[in-house]
C-alpha atoms as a PDB file:
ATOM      1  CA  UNK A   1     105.509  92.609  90.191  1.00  0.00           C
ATOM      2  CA  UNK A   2     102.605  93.552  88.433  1.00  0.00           C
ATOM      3  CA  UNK A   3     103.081  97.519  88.792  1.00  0.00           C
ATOM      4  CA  UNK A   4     106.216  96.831  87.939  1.00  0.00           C
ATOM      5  CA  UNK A   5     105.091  95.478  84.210  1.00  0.00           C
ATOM      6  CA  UNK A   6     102.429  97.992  84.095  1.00  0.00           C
ATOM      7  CA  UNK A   7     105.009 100.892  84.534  1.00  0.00           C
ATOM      8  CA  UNK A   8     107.319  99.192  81.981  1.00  0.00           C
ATOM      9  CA  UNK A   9     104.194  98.880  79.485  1.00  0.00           C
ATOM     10  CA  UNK A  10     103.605 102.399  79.694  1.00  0.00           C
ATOM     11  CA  UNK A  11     107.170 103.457  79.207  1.00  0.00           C
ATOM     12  CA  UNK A  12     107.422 101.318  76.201  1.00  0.00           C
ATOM     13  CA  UNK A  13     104.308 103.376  75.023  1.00  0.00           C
ATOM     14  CA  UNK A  14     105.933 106.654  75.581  1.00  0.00           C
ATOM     15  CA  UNK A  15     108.596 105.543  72.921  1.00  0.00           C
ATOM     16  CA  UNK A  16     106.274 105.076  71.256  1.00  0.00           C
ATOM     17  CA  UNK A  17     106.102 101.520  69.099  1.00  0.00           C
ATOM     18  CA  UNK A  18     106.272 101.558  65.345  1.00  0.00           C
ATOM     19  CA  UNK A  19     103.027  99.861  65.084  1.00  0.00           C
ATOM     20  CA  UNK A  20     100.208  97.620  66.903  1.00  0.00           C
ATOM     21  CA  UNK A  21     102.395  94.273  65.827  1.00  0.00           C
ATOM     22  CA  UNK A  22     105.304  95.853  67.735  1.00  0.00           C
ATOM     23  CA  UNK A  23     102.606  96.267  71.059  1.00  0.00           C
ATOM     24  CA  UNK A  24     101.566  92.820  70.429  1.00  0.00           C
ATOM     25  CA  UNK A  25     105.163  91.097  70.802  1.00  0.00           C
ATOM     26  CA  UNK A  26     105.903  93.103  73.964  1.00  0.00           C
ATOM     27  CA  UNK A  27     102.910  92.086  75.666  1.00  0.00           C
ATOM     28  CA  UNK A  28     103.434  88.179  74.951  1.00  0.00           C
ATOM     29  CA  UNK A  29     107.067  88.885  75.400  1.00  0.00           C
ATOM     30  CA  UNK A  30     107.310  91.193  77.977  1.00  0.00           C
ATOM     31  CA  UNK A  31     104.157  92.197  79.741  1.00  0.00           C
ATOM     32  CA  UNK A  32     102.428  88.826  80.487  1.00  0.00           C
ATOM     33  CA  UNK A  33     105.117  86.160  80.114  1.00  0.00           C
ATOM     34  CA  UNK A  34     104.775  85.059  83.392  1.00  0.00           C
ATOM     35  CA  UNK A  35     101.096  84.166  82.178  1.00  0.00           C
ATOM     36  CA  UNK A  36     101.779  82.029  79.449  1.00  0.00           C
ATOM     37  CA  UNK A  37     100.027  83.966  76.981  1.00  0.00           C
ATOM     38  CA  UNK A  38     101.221  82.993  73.303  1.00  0.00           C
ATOM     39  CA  UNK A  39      98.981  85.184  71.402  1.00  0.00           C
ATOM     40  CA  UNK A  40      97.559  88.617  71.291  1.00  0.00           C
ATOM     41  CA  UNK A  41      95.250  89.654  68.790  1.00  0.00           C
ATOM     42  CA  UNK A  42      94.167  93.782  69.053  1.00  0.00           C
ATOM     43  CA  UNK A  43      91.131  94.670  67.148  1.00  0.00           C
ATOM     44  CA  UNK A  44      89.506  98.135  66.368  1.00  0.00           C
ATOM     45  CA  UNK A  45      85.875  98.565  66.539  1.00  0.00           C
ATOM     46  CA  UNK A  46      85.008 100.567  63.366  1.00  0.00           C
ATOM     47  CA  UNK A  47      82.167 103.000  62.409  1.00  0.00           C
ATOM     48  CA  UNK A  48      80.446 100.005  60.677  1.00  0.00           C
ATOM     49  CA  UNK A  49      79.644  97.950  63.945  1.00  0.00           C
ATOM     50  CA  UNK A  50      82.692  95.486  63.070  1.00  0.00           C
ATOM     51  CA  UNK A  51      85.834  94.381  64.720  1.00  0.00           C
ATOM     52  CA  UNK A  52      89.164  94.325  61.948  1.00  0.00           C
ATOM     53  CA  UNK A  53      93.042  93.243  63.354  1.00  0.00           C
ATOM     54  CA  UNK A  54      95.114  96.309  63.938  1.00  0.00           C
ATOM     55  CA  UNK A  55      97.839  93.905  64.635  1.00  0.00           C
ATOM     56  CA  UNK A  56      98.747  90.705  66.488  1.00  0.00           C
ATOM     57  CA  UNK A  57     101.531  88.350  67.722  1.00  0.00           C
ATOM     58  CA  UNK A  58     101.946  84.792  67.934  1.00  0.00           C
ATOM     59  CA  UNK A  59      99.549  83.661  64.763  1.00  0.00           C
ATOM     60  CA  UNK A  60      99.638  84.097  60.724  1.00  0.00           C
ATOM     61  CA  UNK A  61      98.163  86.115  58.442  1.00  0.00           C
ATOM     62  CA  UNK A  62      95.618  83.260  57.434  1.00  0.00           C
ATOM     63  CA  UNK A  63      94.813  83.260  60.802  1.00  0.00           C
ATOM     64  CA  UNK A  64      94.614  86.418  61.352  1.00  0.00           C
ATOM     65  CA  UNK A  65      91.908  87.292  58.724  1.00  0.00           C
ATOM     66  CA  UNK A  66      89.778  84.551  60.705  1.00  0.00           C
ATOM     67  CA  UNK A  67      89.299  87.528  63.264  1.00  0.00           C
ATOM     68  CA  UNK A  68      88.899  90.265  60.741  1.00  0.00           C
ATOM     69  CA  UNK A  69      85.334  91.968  60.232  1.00  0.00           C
ATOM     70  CA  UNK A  70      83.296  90.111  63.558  1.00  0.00           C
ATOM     71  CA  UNK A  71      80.393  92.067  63.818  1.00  0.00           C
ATOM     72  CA  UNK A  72      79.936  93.580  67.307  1.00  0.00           C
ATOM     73  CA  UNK A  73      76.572  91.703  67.833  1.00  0.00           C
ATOM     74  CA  UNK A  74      78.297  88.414  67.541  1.00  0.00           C
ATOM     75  CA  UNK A  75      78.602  86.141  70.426  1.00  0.00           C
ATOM     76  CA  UNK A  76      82.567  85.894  70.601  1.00  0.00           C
ATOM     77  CA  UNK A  77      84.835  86.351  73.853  1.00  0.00           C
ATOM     78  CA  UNK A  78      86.159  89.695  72.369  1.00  0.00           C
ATOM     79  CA  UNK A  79      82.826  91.115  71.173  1.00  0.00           C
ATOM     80  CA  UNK A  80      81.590  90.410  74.405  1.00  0.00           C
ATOM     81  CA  UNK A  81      84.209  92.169  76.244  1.00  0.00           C
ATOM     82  CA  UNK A  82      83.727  95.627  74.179  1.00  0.00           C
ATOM     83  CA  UNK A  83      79.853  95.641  75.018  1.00  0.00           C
ATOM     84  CA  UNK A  84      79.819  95.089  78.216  1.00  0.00           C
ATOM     85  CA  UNK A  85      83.138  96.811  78.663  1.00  0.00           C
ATOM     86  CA  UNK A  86      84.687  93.666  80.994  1.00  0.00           C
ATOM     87  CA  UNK A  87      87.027  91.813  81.294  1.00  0.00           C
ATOM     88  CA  UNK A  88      86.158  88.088  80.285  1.00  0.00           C
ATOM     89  CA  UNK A  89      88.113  84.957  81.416  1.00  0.00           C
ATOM     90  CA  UNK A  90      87.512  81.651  79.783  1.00  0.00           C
ATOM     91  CA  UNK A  91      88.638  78.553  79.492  1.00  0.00           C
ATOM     92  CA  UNK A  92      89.271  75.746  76.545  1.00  0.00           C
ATOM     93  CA  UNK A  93      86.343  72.812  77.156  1.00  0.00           C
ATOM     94  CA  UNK A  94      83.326  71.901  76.371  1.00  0.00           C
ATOM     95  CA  UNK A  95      81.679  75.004  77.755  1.00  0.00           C
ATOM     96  CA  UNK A  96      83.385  77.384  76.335  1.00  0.00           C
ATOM     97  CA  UNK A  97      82.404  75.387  72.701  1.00  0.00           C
ATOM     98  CA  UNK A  98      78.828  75.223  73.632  1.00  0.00           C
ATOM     99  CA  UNK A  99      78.727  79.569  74.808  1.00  0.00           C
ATOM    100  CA  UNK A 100      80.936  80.259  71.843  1.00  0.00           C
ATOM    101  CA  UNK A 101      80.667  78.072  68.568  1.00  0.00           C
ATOM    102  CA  UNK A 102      81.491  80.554  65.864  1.00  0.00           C
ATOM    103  CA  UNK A 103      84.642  80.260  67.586  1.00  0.00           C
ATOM    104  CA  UNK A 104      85.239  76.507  66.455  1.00  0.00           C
ATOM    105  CA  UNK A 105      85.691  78.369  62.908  1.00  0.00           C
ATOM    106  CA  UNK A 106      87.976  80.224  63.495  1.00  0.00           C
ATOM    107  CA  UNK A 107      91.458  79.116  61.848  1.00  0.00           C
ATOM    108  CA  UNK A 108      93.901  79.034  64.793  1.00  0.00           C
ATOM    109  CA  UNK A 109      96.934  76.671  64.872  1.00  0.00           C
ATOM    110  CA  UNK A 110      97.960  77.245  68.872  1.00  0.00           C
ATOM    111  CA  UNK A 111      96.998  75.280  71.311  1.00  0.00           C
ATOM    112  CA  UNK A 112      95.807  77.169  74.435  1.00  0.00           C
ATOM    113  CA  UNK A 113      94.300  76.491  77.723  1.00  0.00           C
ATOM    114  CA  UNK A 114      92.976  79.896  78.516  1.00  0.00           C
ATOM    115  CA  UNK A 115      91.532  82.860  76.730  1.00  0.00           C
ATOM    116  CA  UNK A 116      91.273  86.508  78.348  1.00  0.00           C
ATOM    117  CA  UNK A 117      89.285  89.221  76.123  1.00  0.00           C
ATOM    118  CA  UNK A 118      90.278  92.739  77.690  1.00  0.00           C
ATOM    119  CA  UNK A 119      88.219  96.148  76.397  1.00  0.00           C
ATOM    120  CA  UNK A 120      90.244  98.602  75.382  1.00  0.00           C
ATOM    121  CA  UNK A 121      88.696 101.761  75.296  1.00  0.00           C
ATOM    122  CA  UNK A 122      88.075 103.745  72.662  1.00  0.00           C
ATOM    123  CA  UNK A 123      89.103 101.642  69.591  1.00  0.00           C
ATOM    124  CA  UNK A 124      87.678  98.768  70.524  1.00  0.00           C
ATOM    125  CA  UNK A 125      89.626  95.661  72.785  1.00  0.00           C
ATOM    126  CA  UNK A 126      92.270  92.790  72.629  1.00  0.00           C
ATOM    127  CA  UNK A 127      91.853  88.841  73.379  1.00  0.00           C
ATOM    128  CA  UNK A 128      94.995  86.785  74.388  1.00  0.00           C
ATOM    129  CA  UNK A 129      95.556  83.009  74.714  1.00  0.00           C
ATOM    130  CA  UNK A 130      97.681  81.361  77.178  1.00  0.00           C
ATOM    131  CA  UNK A 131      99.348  77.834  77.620  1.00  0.00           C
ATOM    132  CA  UNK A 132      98.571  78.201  81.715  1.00  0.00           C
ATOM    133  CA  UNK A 133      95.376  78.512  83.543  1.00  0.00           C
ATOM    134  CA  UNK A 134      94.374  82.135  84.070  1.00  0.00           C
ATOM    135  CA  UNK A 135      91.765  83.018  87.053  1.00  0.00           C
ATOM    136  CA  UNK A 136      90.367  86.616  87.012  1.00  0.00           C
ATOM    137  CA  UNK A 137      91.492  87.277  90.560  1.00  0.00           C
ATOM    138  CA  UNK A 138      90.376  90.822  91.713  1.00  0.00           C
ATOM    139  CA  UNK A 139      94.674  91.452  91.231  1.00  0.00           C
ATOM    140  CA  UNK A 140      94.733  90.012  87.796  1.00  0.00           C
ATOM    141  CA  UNK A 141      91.374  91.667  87.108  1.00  0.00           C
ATOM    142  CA  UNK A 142      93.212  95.444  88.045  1.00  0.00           C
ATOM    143  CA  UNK A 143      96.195  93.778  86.033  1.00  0.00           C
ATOM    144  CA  UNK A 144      94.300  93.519  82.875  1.00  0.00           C
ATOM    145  CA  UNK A 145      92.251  96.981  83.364  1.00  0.00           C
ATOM    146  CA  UNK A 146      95.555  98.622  83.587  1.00  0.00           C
ATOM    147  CA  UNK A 147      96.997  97.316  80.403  1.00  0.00           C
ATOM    148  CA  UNK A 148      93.918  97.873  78.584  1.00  0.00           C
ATOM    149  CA  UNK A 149      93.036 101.324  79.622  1.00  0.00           C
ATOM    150  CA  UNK A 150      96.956 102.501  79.251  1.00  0.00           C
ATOM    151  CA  UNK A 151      96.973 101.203  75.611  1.00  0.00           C
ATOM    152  CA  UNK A 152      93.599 103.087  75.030  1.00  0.00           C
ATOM    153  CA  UNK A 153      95.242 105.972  75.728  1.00  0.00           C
ATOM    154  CA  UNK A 154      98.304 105.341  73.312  1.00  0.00           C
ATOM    155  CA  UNK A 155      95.516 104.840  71.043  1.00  0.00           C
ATOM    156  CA  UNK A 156      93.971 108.468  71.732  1.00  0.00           C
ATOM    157  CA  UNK A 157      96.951 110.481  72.007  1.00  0.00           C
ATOM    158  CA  UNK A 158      99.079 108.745  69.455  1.00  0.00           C
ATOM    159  CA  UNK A 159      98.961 107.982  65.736  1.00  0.00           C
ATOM    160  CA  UNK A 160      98.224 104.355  65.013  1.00  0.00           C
ATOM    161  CA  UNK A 161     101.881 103.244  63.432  1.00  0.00           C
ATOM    162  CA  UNK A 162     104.970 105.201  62.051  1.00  0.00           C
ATOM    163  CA  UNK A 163     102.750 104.656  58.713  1.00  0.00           C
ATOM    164  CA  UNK A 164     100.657 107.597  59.698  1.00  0.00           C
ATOM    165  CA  UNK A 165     103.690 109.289  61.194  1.00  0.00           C
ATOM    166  CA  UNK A 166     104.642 109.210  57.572  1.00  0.00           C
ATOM    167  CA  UNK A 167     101.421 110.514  56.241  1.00  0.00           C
ATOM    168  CA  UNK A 168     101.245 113.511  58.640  1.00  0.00           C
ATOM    169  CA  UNK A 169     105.096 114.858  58.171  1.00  0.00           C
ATOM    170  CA  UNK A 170     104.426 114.395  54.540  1.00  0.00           C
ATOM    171  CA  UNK A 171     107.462 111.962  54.336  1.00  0.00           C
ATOM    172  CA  UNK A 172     108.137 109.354  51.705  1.00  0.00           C
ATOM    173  CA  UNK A 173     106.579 105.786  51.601  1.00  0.00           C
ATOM    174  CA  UNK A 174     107.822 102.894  49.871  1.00  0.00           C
ATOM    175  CA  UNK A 175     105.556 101.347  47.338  1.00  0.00           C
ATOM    176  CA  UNK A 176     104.482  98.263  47.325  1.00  0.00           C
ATOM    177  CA  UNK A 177     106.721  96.073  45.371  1.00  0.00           C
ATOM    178  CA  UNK A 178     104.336  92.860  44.390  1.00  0.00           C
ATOM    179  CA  UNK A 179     101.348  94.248  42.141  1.00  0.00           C
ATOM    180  CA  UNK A 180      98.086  93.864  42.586  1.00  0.00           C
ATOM    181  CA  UNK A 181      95.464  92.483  40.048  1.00  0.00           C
ATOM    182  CA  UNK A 182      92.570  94.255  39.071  1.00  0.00           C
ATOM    183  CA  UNK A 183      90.102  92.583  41.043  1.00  0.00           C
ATOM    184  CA  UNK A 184      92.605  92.985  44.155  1.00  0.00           C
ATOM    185  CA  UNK A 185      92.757  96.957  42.901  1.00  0.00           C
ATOM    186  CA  UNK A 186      88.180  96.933  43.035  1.00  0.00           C
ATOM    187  CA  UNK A 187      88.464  95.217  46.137  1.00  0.00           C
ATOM    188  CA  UNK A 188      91.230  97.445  47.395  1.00  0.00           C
ATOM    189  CA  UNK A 189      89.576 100.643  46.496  1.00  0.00           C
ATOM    190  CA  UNK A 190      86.331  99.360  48.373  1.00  0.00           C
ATOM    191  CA  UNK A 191      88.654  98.640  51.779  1.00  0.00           C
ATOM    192  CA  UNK A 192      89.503 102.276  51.785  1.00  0.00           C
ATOM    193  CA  UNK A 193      86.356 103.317  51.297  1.00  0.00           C
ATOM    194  CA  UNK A 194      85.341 101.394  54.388  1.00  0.00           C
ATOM    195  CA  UNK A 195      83.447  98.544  53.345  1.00  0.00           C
ATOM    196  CA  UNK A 196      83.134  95.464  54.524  1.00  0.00           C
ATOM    197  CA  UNK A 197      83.608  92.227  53.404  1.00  0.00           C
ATOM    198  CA  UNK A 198      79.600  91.039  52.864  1.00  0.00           C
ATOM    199  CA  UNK A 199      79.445  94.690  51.516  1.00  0.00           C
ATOM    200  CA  UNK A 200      82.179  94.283  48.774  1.00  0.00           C
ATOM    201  CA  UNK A 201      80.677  90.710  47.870  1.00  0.00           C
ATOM    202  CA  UNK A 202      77.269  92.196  47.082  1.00  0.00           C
ATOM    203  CA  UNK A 203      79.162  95.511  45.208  1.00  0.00           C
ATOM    204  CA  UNK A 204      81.320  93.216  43.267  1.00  0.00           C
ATOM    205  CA  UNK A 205      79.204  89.789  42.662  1.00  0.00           C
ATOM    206  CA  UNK A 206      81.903  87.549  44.511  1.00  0.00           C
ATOM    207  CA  UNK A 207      81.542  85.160  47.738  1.00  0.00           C
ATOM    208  CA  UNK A 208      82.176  86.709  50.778  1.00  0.00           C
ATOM    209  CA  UNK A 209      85.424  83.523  51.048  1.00  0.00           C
ATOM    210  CA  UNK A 210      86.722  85.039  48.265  1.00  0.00           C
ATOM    211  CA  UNK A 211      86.405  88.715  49.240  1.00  0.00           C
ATOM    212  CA  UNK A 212      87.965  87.617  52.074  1.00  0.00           C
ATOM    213  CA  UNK A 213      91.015  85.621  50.865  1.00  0.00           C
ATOM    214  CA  UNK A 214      91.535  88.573  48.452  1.00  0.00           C
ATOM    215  CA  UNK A 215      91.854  90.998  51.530  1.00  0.00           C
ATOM    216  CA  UNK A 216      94.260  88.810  53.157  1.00  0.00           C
ATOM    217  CA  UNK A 217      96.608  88.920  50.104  1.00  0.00           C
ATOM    218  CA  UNK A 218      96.195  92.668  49.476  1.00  0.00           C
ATOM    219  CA  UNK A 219      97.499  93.392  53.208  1.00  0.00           C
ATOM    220  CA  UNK A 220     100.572  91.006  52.508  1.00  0.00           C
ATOM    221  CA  UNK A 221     101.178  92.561  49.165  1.00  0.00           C
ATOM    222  CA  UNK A 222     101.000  96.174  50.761  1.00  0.00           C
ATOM    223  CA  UNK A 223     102.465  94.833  54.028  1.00  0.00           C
ATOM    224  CA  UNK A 224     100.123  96.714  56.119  1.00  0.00           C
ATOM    225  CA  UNK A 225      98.397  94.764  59.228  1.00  0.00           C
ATOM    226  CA  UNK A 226      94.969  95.400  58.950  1.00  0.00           C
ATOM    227  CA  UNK A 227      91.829  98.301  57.382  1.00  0.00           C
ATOM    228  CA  UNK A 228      93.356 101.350  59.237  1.00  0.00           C
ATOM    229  CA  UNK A 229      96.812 100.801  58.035  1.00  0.00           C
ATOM    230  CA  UNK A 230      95.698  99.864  54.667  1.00  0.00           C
ATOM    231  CA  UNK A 231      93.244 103.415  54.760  1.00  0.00           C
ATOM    232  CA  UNK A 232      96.443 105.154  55.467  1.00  0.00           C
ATOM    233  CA  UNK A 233      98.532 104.403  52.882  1.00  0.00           C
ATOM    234  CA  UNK A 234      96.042 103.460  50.007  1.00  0.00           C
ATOM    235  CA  UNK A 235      95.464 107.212  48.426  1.00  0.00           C
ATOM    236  CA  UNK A 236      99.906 107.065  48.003  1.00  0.00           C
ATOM    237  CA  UNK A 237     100.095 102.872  46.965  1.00  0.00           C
ATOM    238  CA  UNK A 238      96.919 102.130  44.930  1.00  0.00           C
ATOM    239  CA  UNK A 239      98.074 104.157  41.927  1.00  0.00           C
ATOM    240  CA  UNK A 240     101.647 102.846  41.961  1.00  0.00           C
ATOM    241  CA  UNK A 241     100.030  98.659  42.112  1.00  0.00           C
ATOM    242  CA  UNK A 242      98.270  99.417  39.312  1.00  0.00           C
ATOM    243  CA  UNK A 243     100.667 100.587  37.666  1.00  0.00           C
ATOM    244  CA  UNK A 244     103.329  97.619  38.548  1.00  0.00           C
ATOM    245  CA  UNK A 245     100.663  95.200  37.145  1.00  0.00           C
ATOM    246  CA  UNK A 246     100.083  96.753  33.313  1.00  0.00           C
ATOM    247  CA  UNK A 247     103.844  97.338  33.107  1.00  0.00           C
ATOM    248  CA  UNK A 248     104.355  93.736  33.642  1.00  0.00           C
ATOM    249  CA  UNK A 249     101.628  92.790  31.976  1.00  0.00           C
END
């Protein structure tokens, strides 16, 4: 049953998806429903030692900016996976509170029994929650390695989302329709540039909360998922925001 998921994981690939959301939904869906998982999050490390959402299934936006920017150095179940390039199994008690309490900060509204953090080589790994009890039997273990390693190579051999599809073939993109304000349009500018949020706090003289509330509504308003997408599509949508926000000034 298992090669049987893996094969159909790595056909859907060969489609391929229209973006790292799409992945997400077909692996809670699809790929490990007999699991229980309810949530994926996939997260790229970046040139700046930090792990941002690429995209995700099964949470919110709010929540999903809880998991944005974790440097790699911190001790959480997916930053722990991408160092030490295994896969981690853990579950929901008092343990898991006491090896991981940055995690009790986190903003997450599902309630889950069982967390699995999966590497995913090269951009960086995925961590997935699960209403069932998940041991890292040496099948499972080959289960997980597969799905990881197969969606590394999408990764590698594929553009990120039809967003850069766009970008490459030179096609048209639609512009954002809700404008930004100007701080949102600093901020912005600073995303593309690759900065962080403690980075843009100290450029801009704002609390890293803020900086980081800001980002969330600046993906929403250009309905991209996370840095990369935003990166993408910034040097075509930045202009145009601006411009929606003095004409309706």
């Amino acid at each position: 049953m298992q090669s049987d998921k893996i094969l159909a994981f790595s056909n859907f690939l060969a489609r391929p998806p229209k973006s790292y959301n799409e992945i997400a939904q077909y692996l809670v869906m699809n790929t490990f429903s007999e699991e229980g998982f309810l949530t994926v999050y996939i997260g790229e490390l970046t040139e700046t030692g930090v792990v941002c959402v690429l995209g995700g299934f099964g949470w919110n936006a709010v929540e999903y900016s809880s998991f944005t920017d974790l440097p790699i150095q911190a001790k959480f179940p997916l930053t722990d996976a991408i160092r030490t390039n295994e896969v981690i199994v853990l579950k929901h008690d008092t343990a898991f509170k006491e090896e991981y309490p940055l995690m009790t900060e986190l903003k997450t509204s599902v309630e889950w029994i069982s967390g699995v953090a999966i590497p995913v080589y090269p951009i960086g790994g995925m961590a997935l929650y699960s209403s069932k009890e998940i041991e890292l039997t040496p099948s499972m273990k080959v289960f997980f390695v597969a799905i990881g390693s197969l969606l590394g190579l999408y990764a590698s051999r594929l553009p990120t989302s039809l967003i850069e599809v766009a970008l490459n073939a030179k096609q048209k993109i639609d512009l954002p329709q809700i404008p930004l304000s100007d701080r949102q349009l600093v901020i912005a500018g600073l995303l593309e540039q690759g900065y962080n949020n403690a980075k843009i706090a100290e450029e801009i003289g704002y609390s890293e909360s803020l900086i980081r509330q800001e980002t969330v509504t600046i993906y929403r308003k250009l309905q991209v998922t996370g840095r990369k997408a935003m990166q993408a599509i910034a040097t075509l949508n930045l202009e145009a925001a601006a411009n929606l926000e003095h004409d309706s000034a």
